[in-house]
PDB file of N, CA and C in Angstrom:
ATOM      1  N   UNK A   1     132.518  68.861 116.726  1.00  0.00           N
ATOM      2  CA  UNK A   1     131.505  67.918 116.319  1.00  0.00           C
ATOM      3  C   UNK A   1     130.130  68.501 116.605  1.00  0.00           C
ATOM      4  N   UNK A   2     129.059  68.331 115.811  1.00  0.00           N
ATOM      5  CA  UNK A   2     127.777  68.849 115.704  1.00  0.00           C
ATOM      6  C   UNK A   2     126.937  67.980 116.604  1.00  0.00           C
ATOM      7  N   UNK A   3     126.098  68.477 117.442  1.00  0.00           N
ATOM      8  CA  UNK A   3     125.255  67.418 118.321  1.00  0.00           C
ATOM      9  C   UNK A   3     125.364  67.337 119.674  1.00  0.00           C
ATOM     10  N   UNK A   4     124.345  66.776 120.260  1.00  0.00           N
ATOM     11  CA  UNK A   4     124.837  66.435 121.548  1.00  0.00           C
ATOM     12  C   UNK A   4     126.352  65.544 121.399  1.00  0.00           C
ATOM     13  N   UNK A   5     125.944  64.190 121.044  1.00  0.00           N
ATOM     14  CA  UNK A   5     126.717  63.113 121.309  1.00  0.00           C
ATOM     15  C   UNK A   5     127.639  62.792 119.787  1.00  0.00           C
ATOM     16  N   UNK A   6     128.478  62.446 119.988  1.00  0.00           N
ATOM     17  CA  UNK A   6     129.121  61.764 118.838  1.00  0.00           C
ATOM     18  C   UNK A   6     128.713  61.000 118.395  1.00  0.00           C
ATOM     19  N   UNK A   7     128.376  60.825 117.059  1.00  0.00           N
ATOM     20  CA  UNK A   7     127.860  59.173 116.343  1.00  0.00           C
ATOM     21  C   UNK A   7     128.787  58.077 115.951  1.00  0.00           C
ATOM     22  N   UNK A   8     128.559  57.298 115.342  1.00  0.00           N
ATOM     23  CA  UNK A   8     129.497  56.360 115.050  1.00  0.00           C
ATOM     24  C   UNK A   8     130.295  56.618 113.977  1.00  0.00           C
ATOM     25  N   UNK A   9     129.773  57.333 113.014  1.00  0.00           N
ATOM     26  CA  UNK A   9     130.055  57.562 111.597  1.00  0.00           C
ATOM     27  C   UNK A   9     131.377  58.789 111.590  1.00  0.00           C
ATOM     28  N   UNK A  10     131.182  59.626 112.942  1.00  0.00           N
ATOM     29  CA  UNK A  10     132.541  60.549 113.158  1.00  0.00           C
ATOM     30  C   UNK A  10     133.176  59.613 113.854  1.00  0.00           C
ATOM     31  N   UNK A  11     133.410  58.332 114.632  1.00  0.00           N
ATOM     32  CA  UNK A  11     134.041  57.863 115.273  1.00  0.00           C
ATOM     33  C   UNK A  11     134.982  57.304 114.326  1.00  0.00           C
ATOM     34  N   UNK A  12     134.193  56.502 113.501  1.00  0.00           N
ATOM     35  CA  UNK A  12     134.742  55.763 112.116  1.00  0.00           C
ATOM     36  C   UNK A  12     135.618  56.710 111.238  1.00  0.00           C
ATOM     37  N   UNK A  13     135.899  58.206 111.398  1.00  0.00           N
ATOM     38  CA  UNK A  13     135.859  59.431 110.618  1.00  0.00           C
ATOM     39  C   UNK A  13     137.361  59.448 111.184  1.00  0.00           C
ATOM     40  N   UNK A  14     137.821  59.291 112.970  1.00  0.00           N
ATOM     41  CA  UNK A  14     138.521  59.748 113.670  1.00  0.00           C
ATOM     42  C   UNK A  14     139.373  58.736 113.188  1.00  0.00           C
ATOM     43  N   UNK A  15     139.110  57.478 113.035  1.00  0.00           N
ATOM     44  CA  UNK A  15     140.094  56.207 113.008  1.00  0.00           C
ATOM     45  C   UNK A  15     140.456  56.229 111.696  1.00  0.00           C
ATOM     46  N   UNK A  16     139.811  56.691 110.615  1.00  0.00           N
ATOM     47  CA  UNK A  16     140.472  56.752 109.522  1.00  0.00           C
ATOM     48  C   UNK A  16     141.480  57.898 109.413  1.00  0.00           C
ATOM     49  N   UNK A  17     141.382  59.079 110.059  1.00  0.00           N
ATOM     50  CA  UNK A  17     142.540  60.190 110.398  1.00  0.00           C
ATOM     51  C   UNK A  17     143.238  59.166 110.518  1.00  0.00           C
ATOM     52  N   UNK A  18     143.312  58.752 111.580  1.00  0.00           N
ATOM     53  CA  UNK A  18     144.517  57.919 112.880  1.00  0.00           C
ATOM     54  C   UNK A  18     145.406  56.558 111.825  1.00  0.00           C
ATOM     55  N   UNK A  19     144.376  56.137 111.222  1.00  0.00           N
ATOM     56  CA  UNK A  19     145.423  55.092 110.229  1.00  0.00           C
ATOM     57  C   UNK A  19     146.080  55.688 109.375  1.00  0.00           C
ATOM     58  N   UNK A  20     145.459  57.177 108.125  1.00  0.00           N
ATOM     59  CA  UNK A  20     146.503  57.985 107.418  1.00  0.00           C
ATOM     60  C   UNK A  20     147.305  58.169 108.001  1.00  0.00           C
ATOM     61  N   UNK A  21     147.109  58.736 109.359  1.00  0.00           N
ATOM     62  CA  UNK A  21     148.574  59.312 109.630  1.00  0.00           C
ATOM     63  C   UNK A  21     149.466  58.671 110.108  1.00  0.00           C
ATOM     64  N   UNK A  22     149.248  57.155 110.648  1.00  0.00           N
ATOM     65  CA  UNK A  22     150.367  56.483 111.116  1.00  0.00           C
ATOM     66  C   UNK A  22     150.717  55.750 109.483  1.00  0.00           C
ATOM     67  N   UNK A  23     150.264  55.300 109.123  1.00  0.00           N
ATOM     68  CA  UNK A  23     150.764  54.905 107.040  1.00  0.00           C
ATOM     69  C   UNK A  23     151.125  55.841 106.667  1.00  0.00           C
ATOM     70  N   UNK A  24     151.268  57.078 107.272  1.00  0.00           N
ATOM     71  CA  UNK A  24     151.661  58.424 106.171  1.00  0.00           C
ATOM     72  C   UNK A  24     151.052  57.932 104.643  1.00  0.00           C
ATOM     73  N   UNK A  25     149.794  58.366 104.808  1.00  0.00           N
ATOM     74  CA  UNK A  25     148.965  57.847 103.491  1.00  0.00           C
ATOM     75  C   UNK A  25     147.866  59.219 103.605  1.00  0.00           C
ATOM     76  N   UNK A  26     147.897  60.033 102.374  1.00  0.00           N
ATOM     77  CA  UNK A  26     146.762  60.965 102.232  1.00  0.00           C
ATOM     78  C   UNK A  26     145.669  60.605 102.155  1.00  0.00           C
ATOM     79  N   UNK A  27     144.647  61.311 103.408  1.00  0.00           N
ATOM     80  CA  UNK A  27     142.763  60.485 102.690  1.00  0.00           C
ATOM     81  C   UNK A  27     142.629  60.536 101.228  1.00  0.00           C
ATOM     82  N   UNK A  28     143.075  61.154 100.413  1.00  0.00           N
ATOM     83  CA  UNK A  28     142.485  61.214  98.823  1.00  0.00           C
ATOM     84  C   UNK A  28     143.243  59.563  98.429  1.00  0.00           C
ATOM     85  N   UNK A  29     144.442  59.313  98.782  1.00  0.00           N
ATOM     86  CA  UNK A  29     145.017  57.860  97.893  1.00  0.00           C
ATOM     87  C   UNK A  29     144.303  56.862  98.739  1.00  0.00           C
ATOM     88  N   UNK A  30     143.950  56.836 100.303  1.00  0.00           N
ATOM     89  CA  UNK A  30     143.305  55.576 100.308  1.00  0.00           C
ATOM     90  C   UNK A  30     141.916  55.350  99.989  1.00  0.00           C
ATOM     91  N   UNK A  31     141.566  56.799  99.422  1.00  0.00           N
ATOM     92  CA  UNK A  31     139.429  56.648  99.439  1.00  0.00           C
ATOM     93  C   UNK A  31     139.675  56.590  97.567  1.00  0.00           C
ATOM     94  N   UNK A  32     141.155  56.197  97.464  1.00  0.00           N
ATOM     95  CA  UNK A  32     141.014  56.158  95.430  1.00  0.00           C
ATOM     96  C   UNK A  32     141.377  54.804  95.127  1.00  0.00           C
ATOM     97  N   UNK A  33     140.864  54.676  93.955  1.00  0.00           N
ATOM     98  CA  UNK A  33     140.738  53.110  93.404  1.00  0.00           C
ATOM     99  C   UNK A  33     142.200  52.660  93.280  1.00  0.00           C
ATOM    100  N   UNK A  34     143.301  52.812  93.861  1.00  0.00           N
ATOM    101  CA  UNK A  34     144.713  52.529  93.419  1.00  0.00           C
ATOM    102  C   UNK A  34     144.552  51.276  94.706  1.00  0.00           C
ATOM    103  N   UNK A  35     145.249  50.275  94.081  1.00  0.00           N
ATOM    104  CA  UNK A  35     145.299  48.938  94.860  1.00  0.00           C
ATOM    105  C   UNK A  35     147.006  48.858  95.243  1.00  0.00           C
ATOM    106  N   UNK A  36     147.630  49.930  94.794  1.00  0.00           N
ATOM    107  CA  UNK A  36     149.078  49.232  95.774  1.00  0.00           C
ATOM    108  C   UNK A  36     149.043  49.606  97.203  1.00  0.00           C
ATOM    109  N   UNK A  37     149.882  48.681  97.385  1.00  0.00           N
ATOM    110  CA  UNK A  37     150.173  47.472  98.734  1.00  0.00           C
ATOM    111  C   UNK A  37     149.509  48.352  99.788  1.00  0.00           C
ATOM    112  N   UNK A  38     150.448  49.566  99.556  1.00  0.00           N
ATOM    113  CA  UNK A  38     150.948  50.312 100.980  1.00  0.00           C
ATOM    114  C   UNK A  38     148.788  50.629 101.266  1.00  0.00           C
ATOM    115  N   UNK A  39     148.431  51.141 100.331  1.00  0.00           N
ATOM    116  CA  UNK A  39     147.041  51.713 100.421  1.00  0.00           C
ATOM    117  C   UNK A  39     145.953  50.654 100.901  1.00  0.00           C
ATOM    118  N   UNK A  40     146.448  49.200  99.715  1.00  0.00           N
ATOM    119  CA  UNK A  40     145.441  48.436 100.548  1.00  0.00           C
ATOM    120  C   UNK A  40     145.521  48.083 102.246  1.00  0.00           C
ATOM    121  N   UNK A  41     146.911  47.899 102.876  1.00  0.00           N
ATOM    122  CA  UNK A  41     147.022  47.818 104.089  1.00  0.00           C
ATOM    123  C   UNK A  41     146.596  48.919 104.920  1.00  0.00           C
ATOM    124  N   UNK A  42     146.642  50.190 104.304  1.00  0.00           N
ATOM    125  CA  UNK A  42     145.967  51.396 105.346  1.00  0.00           C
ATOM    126  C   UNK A  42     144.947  50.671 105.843  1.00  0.00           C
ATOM    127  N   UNK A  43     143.879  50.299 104.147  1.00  0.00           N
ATOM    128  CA  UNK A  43     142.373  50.568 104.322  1.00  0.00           C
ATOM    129  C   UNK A  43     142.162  49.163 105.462  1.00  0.00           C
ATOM    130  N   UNK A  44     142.851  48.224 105.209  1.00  0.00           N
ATOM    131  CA  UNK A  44     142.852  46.989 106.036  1.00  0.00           C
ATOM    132  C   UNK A  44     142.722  47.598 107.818  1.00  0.00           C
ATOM    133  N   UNK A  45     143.533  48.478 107.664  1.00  0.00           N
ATOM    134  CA  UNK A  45     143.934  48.875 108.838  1.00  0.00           C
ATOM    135  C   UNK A  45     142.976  49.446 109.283  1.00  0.00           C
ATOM    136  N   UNK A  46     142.174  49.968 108.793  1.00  0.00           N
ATOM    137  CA  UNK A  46     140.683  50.883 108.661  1.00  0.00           C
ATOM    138  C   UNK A  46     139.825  50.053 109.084  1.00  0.00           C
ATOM    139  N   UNK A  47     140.206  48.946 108.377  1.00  0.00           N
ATOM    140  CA  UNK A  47     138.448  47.891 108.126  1.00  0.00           C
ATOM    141  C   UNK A  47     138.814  47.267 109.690  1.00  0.00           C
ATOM    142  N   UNK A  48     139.974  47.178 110.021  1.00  0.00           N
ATOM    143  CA  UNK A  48     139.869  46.369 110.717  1.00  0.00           C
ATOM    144  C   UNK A  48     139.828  46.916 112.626  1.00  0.00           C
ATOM    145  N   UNK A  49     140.588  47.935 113.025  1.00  0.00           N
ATOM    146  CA  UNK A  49     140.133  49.140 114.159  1.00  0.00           C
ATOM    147  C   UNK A  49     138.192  49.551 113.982  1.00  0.00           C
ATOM    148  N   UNK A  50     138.046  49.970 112.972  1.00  0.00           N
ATOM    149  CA  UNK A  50     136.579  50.558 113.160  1.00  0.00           C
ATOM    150  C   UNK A  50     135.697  49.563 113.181  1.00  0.00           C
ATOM    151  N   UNK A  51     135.832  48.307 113.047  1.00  0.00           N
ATOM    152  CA  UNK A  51     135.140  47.224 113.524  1.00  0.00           C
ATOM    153  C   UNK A  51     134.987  46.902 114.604  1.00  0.00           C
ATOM    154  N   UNK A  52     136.442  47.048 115.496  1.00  0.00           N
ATOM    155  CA  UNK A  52     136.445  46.947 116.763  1.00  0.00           C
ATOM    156  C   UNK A  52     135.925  48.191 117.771  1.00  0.00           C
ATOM    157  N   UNK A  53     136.278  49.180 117.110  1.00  0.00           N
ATOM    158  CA  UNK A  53     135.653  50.410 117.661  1.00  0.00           C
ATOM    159  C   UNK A  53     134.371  50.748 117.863  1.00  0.00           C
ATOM    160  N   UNK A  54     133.982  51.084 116.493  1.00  0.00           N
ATOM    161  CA  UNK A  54     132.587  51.173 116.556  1.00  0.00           C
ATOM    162  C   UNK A  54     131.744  50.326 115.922  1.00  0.00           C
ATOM    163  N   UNK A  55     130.542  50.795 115.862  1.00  0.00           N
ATOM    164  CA  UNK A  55     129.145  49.736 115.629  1.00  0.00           C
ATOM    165  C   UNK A  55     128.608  49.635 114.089  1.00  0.00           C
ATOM    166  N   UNK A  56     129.398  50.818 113.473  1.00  0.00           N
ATOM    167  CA  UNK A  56     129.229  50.879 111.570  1.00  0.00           C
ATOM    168  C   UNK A  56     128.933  49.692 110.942  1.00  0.00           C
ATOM    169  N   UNK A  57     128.157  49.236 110.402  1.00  0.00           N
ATOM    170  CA  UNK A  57     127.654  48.525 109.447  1.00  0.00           C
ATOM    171  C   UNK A  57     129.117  48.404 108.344  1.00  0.00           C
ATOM    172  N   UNK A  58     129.638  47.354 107.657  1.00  0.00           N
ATOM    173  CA  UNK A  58     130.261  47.044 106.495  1.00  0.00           C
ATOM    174  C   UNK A  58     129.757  47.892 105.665  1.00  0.00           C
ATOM    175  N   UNK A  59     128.924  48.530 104.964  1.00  0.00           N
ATOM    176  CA  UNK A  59     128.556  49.075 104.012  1.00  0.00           C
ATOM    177  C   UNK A  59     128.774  50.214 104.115  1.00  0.00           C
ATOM    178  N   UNK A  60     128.439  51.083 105.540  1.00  0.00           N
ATOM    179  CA  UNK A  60     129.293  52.297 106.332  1.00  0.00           C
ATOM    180  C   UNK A  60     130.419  52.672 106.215  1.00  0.00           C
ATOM    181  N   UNK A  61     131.163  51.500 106.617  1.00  0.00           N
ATOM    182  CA  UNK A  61     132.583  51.991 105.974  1.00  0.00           C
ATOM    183  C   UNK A  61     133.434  52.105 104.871  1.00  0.00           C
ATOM    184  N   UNK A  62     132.643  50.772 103.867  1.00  0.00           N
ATOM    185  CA  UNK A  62     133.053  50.915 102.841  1.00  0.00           C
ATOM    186  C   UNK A  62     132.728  52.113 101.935  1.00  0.00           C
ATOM    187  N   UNK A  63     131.521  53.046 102.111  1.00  0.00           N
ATOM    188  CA  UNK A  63     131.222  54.245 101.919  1.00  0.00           C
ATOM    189  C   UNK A  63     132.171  55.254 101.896  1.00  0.00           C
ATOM    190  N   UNK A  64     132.729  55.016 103.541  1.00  0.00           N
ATOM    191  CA  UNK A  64     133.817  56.299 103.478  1.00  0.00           C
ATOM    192  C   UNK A  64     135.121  55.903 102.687  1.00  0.00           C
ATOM    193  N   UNK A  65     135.400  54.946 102.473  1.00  0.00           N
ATOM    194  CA  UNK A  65     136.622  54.878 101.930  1.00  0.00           C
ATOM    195  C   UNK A  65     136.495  54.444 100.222  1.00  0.00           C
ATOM    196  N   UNK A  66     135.116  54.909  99.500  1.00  0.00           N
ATOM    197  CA  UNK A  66     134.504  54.208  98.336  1.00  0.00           C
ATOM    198  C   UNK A  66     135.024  53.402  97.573  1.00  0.00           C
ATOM    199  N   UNK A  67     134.447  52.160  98.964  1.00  0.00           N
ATOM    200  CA  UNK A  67     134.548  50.919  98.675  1.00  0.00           C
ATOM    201  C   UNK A  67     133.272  49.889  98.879  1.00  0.00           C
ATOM    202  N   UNK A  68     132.792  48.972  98.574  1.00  0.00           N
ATOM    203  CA  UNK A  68     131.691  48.066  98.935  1.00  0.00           C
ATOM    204  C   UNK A  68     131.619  47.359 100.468  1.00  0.00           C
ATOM    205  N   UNK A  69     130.563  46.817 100.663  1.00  0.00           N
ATOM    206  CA  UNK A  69     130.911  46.410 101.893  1.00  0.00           C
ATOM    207  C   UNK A  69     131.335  45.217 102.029  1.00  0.00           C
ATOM    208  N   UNK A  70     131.774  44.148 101.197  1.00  0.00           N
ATOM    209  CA  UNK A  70     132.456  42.883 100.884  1.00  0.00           C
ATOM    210  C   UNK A  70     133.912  43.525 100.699  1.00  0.00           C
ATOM    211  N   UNK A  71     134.280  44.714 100.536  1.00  0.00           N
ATOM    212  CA  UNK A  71     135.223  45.022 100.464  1.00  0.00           C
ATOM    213  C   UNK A  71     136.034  44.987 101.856  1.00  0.00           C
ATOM    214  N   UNK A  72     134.888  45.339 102.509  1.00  0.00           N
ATOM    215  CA  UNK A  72     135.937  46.038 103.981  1.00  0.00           C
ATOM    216  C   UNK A  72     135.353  44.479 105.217  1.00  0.00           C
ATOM    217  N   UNK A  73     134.222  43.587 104.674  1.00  0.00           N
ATOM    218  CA  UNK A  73     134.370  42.324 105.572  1.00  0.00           C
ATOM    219  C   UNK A  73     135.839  41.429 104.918  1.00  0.00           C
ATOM    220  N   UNK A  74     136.509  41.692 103.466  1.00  0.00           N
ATOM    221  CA  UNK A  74     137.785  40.750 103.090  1.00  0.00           C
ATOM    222  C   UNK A  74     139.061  41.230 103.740  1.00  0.00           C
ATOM    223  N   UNK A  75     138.572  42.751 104.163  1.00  0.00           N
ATOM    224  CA  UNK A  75     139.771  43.379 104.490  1.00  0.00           C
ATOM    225  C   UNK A  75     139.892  43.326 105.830  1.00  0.00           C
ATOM    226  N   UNK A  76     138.904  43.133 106.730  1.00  0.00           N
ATOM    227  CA  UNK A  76     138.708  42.769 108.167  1.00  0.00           C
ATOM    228  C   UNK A  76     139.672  41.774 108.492  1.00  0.00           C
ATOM    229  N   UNK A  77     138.973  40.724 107.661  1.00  0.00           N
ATOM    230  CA  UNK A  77     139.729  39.473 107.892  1.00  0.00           C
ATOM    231  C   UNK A  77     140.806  39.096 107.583  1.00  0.00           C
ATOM    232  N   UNK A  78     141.458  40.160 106.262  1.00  0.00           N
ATOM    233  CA  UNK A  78     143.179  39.740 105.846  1.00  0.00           C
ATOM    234  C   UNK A  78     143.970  40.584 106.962  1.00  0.00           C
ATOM    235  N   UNK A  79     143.109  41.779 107.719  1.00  0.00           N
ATOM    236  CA  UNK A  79     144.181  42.232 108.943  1.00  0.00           C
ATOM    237  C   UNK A  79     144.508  41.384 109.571  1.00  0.00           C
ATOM    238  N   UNK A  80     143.903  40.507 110.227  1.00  0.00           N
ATOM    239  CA  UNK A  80     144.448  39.667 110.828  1.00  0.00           C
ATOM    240  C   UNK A  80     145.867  38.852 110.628  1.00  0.00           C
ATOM    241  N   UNK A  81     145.623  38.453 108.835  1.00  0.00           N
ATOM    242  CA  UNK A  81     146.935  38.011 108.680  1.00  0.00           C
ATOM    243  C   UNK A  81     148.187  39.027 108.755  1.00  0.00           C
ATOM    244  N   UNK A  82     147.413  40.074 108.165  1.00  0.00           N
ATOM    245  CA  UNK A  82     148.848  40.943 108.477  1.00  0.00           C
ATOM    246  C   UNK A  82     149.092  41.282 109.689  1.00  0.00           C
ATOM    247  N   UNK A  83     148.691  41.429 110.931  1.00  0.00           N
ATOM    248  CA  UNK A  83     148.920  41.490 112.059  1.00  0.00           C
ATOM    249  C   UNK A  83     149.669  39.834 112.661  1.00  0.00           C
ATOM    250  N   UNK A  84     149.397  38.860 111.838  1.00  0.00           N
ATOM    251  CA  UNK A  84     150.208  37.671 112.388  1.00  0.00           C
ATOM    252  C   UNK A  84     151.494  37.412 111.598  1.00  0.00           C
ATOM    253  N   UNK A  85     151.478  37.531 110.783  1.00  0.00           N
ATOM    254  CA  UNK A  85     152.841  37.139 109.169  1.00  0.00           C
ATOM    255  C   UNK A  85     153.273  38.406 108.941  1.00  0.00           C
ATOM    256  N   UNK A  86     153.080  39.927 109.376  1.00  0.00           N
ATOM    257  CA  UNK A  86     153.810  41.018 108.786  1.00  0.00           C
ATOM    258  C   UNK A  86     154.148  41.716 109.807  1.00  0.00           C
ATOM    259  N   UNK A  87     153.657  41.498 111.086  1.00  0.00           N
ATOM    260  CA  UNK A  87     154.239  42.505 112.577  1.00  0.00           C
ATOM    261  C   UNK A  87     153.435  43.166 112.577  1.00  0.00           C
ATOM    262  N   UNK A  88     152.382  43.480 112.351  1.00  0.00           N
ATOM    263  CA  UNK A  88     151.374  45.238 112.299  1.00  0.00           C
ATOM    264  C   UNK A  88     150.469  44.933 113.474  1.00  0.00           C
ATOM    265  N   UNK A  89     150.539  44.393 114.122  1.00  0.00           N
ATOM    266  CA  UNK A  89     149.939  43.743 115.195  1.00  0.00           C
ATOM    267  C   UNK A  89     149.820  45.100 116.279  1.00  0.00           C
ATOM    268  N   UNK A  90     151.017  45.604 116.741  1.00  0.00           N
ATOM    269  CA  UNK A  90     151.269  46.279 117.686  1.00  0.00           C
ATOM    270  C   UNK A  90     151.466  47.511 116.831  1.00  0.00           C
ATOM    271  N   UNK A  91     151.288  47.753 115.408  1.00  0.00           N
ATOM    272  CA  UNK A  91     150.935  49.002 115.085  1.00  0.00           C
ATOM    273  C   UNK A  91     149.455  49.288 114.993  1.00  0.00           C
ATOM    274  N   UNK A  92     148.465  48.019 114.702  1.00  0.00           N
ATOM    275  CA  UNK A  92     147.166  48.247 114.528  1.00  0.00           C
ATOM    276  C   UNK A  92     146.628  48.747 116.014  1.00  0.00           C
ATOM    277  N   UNK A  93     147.218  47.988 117.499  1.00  0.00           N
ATOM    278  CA  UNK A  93     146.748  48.067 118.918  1.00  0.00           C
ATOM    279  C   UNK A  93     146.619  49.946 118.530  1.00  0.00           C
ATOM    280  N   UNK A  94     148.324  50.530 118.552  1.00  0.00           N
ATOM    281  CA  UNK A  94     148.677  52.262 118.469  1.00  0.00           C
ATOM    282  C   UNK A  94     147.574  52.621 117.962  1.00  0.00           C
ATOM    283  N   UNK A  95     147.667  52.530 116.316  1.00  0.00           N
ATOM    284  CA  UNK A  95     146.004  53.119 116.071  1.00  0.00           C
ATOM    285  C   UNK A  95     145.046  53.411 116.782  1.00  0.00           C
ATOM    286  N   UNK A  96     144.726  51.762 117.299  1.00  0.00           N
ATOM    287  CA  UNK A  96     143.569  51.674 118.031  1.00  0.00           C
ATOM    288  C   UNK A  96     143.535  52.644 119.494  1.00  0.00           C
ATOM    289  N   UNK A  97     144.735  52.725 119.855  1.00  0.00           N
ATOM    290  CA  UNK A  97     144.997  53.484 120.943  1.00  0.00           C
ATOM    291  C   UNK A  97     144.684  54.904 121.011  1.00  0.00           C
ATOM    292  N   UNK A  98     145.014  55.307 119.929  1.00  0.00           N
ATOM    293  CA  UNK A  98     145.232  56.717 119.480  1.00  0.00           C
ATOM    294  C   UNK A  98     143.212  56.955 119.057  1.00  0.00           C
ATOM    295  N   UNK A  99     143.442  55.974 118.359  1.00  0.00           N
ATOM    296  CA  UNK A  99     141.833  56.909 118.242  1.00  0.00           C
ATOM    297  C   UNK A  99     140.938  56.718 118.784  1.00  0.00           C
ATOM    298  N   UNK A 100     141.107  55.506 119.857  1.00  0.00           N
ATOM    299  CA  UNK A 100     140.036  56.307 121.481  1.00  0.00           C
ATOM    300  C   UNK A 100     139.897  56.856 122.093  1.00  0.00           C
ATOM    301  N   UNK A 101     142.040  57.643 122.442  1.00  0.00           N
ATOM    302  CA  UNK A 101     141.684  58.372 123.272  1.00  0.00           C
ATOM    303  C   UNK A 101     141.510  59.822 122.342  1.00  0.00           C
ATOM    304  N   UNK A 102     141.149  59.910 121.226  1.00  0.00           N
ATOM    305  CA  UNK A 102     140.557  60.684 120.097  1.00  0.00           C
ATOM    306  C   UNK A 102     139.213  61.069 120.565  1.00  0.00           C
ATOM    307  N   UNK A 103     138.725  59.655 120.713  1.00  0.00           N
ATOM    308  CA  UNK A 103     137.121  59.782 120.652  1.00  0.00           C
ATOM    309  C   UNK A 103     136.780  60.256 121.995  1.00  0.00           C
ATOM    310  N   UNK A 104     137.525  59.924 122.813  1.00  0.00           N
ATOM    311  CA  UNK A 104     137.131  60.389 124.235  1.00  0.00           C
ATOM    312  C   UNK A 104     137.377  61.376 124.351  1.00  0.00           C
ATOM    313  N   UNK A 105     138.081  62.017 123.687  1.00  0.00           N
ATOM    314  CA  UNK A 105     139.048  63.664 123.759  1.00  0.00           C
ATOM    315  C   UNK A 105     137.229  64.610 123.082  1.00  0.00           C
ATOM    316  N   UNK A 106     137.554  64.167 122.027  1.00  0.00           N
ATOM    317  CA  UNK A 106     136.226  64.781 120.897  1.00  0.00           C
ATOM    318  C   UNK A 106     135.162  64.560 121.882  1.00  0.00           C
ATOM    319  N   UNK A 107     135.033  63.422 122.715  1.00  0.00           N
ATOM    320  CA  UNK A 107     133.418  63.406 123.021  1.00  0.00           C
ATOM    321  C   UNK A 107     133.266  64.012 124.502  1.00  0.00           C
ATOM    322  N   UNK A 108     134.542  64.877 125.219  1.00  0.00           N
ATOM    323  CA  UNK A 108     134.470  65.547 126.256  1.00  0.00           C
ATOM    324  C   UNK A 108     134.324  67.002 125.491  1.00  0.00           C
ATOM    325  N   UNK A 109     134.917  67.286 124.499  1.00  0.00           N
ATOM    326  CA  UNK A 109     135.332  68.826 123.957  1.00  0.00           C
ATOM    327  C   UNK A 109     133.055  68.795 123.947  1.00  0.00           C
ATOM    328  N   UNK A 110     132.694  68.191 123.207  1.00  0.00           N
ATOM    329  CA  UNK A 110     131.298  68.563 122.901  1.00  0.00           C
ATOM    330  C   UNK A 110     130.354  68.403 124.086  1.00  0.00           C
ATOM    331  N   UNK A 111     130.802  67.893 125.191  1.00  0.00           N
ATOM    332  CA  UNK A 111     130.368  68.176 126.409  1.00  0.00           C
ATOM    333  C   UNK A 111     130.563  69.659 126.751  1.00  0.00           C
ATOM    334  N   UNK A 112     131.470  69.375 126.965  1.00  0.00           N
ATOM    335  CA  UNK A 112     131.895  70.825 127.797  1.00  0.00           C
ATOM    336  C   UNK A 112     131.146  71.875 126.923  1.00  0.00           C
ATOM    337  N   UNK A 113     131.225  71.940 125.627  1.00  0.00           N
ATOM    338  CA  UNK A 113     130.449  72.985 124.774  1.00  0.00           C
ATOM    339  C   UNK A 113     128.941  72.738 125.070  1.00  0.00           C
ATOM    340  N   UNK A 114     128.668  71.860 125.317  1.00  0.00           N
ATOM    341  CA  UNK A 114     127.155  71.836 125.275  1.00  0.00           C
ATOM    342  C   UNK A 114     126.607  72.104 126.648  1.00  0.00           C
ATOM    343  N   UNK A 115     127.255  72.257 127.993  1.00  0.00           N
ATOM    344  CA  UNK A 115     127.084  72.292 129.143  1.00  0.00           C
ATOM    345  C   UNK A 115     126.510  73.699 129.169  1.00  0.00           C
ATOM    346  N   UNK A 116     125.442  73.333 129.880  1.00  0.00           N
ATOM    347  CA  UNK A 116     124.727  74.092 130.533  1.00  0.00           C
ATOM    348  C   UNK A 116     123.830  74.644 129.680  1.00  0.00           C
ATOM    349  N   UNK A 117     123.750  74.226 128.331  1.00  0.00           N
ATOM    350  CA  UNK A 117     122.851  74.420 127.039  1.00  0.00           C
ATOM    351  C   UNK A 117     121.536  73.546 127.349  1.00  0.00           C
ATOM    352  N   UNK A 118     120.555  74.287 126.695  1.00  0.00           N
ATOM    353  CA  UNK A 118     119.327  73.055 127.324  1.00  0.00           C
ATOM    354  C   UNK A 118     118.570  72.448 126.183  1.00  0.00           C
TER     355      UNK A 118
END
């Protein structure tokens, strides 16, 4: 990562890794206009971790995944249902798990590189 510090926008970057790869979903099918199921639940899965994660603006994320930002506040809020009526509950927490200790991993590696740099 470039910089002192990590921004939000690679944080948001890390969690979208972390949902492809637990959906086994390629970044190219969920950042493409195809609306089946499996893709819209990634991006759900997206909208709904990097909300909790980081500080991105709706319009931020819908960017990375080119989508609007009414896109990713409908999709916020239908995680929920799928985390109550479909079980993804305790797959969304994993995600979430996985890509903090991501971010914490990434945001020691650019320490350590930057140590002792002035």
């Amino acid at each position: 990562m470039e910089g002192e510090t990590m921004n939000e926008k690679q944080k948001a970057q890390i969690i979208l890794e972390e949902v492809c790869k637990s959906f086994q979903e390629e970044m190219a099918d969920v950042t493409s206009k195809s609306r089946r199921r499996e893709l819209a639940d990634c991006r759900k899965a997206f909208s709904y971790v990097a909300r909790r994660v980081t500080r991105c603006s709706f319009t931020t994320l819908g960017g990375m995944i080119g989508k609007d930002h009414s896109t990713i506040l409908c999709a916020s809020t239908s995680a929920v249902d799928l985390m109550r009526y479909n079980g993804y509950a305790k797959d969304f927490e994993l995600i979430e798990k996985r890509a903090r200790m991501r971010i914490v991993k990434e945001r020691e590696i650019v320490e350590i590189n930057n140590f002792g740099q002035i």
